[in-house]
C-alpha atoms as a PDB file:
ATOM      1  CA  UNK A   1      39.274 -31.018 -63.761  1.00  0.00           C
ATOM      2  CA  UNK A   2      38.367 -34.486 -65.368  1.00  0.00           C
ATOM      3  CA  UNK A   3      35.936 -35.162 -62.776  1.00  0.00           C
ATOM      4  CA  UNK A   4      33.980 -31.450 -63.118  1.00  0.00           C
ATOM      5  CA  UNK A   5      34.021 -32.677 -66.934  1.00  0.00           C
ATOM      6  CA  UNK A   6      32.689 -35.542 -66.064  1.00  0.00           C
ATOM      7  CA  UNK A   7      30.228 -34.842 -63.871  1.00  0.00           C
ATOM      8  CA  UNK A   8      28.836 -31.288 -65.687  1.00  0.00           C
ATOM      9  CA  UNK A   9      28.730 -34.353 -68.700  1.00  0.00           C
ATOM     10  CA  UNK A  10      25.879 -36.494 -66.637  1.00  0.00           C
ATOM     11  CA  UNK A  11      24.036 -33.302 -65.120  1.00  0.00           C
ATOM     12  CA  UNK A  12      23.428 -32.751 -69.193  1.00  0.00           C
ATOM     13  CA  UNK A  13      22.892 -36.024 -69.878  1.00  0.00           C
ATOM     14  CA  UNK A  14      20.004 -36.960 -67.495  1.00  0.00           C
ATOM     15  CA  UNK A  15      18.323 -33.155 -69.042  1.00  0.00           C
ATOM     16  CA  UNK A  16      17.671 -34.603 -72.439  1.00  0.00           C
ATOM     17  CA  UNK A  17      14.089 -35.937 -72.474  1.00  0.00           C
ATOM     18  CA  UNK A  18      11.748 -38.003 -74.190  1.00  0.00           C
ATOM     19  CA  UNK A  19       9.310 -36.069 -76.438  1.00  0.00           C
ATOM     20  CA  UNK A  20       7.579 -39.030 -78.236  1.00  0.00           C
ATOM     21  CA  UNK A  21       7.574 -39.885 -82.015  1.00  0.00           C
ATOM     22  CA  UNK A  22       4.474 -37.102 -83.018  1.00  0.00           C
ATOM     23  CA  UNK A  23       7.419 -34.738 -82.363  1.00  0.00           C
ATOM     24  CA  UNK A  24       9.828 -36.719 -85.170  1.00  0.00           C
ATOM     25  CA  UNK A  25       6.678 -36.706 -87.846  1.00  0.00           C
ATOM     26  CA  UNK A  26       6.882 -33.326 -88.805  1.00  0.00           C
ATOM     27  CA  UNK A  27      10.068 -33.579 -90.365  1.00  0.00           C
ATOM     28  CA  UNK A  28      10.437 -37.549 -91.057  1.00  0.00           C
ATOM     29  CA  UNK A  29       7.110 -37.716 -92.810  1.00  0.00           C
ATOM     30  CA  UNK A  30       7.872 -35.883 -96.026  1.00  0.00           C
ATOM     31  CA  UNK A  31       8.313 -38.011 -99.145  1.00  0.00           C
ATOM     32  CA  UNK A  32      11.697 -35.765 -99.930  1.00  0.00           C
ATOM     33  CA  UNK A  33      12.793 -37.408 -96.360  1.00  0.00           C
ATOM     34  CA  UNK A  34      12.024 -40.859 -96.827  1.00  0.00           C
ATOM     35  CA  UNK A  35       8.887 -40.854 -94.956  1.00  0.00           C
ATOM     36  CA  UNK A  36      10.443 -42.661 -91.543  1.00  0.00           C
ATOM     37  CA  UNK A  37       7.037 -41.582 -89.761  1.00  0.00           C
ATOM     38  CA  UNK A  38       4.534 -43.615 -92.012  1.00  0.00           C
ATOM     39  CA  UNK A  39       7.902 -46.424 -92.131  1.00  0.00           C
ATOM     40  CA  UNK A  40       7.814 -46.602 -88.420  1.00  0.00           C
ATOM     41  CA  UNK A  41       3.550 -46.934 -87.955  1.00  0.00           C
ATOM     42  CA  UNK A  42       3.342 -49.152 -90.110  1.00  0.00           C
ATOM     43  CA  UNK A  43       5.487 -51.570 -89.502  1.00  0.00           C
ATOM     44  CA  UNK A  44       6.036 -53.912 -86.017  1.00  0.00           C
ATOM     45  CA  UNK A  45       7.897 -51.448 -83.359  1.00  0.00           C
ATOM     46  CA  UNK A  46       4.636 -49.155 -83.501  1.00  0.00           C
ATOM     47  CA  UNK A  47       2.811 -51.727 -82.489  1.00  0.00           C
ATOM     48  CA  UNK A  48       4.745 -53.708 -80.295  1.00  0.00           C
ATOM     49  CA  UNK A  49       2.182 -53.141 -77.570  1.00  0.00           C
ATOM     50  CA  UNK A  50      -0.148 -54.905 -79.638  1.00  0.00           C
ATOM     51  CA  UNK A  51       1.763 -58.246 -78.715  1.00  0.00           C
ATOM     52  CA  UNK A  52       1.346 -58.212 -74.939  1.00  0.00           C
ATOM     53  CA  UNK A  53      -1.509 -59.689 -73.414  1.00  0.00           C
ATOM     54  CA  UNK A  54      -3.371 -58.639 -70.238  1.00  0.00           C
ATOM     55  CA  UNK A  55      -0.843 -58.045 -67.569  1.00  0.00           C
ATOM     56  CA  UNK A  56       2.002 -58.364 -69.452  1.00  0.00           C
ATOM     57  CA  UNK A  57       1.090 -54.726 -70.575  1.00  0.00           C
ATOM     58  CA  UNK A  58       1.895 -53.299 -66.986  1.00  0.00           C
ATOM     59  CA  UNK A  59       4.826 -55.900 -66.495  1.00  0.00           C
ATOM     60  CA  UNK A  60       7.950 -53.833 -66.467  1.00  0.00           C
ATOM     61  CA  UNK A  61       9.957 -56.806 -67.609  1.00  0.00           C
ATOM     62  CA  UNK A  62       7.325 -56.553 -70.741  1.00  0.00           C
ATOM     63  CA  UNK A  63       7.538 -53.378 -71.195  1.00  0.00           C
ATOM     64  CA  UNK A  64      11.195 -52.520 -71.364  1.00  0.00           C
ATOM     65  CA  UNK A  65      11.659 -54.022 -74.606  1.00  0.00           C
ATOM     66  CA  UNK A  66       7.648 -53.163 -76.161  1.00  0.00           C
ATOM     67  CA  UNK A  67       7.403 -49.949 -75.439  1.00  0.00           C
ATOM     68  CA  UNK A  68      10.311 -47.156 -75.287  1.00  0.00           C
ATOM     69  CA  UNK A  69       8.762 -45.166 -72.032  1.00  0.00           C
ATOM     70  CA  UNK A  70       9.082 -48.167 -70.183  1.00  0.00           C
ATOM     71  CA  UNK A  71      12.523 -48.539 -70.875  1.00  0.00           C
ATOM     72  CA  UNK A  72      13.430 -45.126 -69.060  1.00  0.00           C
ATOM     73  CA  UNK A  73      13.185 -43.592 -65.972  1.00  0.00           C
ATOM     74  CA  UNK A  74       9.664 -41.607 -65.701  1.00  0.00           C
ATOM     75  CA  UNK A  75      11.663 -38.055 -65.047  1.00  0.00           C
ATOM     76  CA  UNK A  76      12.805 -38.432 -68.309  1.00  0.00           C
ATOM     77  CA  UNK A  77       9.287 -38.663 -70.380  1.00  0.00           C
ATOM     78  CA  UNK A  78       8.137 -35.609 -71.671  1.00  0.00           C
ATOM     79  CA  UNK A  79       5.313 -36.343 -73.950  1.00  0.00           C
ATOM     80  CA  UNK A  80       6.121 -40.269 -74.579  1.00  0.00           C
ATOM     81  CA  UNK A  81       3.677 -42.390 -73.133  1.00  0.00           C
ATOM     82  CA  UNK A  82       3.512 -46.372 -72.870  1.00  0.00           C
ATOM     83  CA  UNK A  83       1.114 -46.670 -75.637  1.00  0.00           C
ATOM     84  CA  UNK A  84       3.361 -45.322 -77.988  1.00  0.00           C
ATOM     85  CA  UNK A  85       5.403 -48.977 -77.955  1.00  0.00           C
ATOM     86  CA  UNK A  86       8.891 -48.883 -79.336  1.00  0.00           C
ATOM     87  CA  UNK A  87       9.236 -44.928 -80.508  1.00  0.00           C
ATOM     88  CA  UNK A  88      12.203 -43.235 -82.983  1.00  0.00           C
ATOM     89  CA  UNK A  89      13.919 -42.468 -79.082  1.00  0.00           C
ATOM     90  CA  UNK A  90      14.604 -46.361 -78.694  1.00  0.00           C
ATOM     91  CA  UNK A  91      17.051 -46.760 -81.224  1.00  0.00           C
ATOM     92  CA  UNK A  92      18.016 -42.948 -81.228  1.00  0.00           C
ATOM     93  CA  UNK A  93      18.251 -41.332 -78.352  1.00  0.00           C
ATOM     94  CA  UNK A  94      15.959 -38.606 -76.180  1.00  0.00           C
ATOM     95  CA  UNK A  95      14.791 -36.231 -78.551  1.00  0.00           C
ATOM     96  CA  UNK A  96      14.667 -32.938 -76.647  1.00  0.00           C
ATOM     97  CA  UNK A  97      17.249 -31.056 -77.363  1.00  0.00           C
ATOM     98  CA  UNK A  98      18.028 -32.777 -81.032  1.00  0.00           C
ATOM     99  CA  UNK A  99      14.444 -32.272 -82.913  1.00  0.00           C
ATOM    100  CA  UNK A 100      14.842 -28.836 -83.993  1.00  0.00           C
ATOM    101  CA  UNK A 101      15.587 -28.739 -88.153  1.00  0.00           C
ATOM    102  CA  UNK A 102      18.220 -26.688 -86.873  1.00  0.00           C
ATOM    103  CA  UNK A 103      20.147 -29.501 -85.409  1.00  0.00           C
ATOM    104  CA  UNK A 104      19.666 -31.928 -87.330  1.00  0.00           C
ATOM    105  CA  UNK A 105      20.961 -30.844 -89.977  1.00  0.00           C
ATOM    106  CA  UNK A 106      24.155 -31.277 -88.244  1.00  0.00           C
ATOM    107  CA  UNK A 107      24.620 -34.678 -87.188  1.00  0.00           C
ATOM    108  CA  UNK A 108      27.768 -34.024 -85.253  1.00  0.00           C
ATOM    109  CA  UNK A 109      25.370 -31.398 -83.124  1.00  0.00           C
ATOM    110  CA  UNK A 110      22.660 -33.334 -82.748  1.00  0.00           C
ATOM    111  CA  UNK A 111      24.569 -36.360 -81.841  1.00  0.00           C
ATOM    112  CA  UNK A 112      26.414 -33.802 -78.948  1.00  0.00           C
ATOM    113  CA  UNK A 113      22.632 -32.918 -78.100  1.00  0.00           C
ATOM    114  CA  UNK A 114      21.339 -36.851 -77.204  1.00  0.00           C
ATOM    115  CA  UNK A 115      21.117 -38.032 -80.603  1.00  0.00           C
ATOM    116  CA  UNK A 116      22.541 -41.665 -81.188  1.00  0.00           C
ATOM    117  CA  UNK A 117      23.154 -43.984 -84.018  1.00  0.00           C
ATOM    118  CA  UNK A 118      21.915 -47.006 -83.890  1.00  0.00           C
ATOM    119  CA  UNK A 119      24.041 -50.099 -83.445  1.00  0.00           C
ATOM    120  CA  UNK A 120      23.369 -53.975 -83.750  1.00  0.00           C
ATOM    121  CA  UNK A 121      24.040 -53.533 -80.034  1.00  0.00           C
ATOM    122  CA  UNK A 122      21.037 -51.305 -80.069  1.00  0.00           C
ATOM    123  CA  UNK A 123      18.494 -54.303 -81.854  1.00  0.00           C
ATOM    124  CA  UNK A 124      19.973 -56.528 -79.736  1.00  0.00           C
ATOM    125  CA  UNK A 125      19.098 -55.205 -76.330  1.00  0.00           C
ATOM    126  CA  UNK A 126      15.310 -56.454 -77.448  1.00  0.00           C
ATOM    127  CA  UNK A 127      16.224 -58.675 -79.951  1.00  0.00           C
END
């Protein structure tokens, strides 16, 4: 039985996709929200393709830290692409099956649907 659990755990596991941080700014952009969106665009993880230089932009070494699609296998992007450097899904998980206002307004579900919390484990992997 723990094994089924176990494995029926990973088959729904490697189903939550990436869906990109334009899917997070329809919610996390309102002022009553905080306004995470604008937050995120403006500030160093939206552009941390901006800091690689020629190659370094198709180096997967590179890219696993500057930009969140290249962090994760490609069967799991569903909308993110390169460009969009160091997304909301980084530090919190694929987005699929969590971005609904539905869900998130239960953490507890939308943590069982991919959703993580960041820890300082999380920075650090980059950082």
């Amino acid at each position: 039985m723990g094994i089924t659990v176990i494995f029926s755990s990973t088959l729904l596991a490697q189903d939550f996709k990436y869906i990109g941080a334009t899917k997070c700014k329809m919610c996390h952009n309102k002022p009553d929200k905080g306004e995470q969106y604008n937050k995120w665009q403006a500030g160093p993880h939206a552009k941390a393709m901006d800091a690689l230089k020629g190659d370094e932009k198709n180096d997967a070494t590179c890219l696993k830290c500057h930009s969140t699609s290249g962090s994760v296998d490609n069967g799991l992007l569903a909308g993110l692409k390169v460009d969009d450097a160091v997304s909301c899904e980084s530090c919190h998980g694929p987005g699929s099956h969590y971005k609904s206002a539905a869900v998130m307004k239960n953490k507890k579900l939308a943590l069982s649907k991919g959703m993580t919390e960041p820890t300082e484990e999380t920075c650090k992997a980059c950082h």
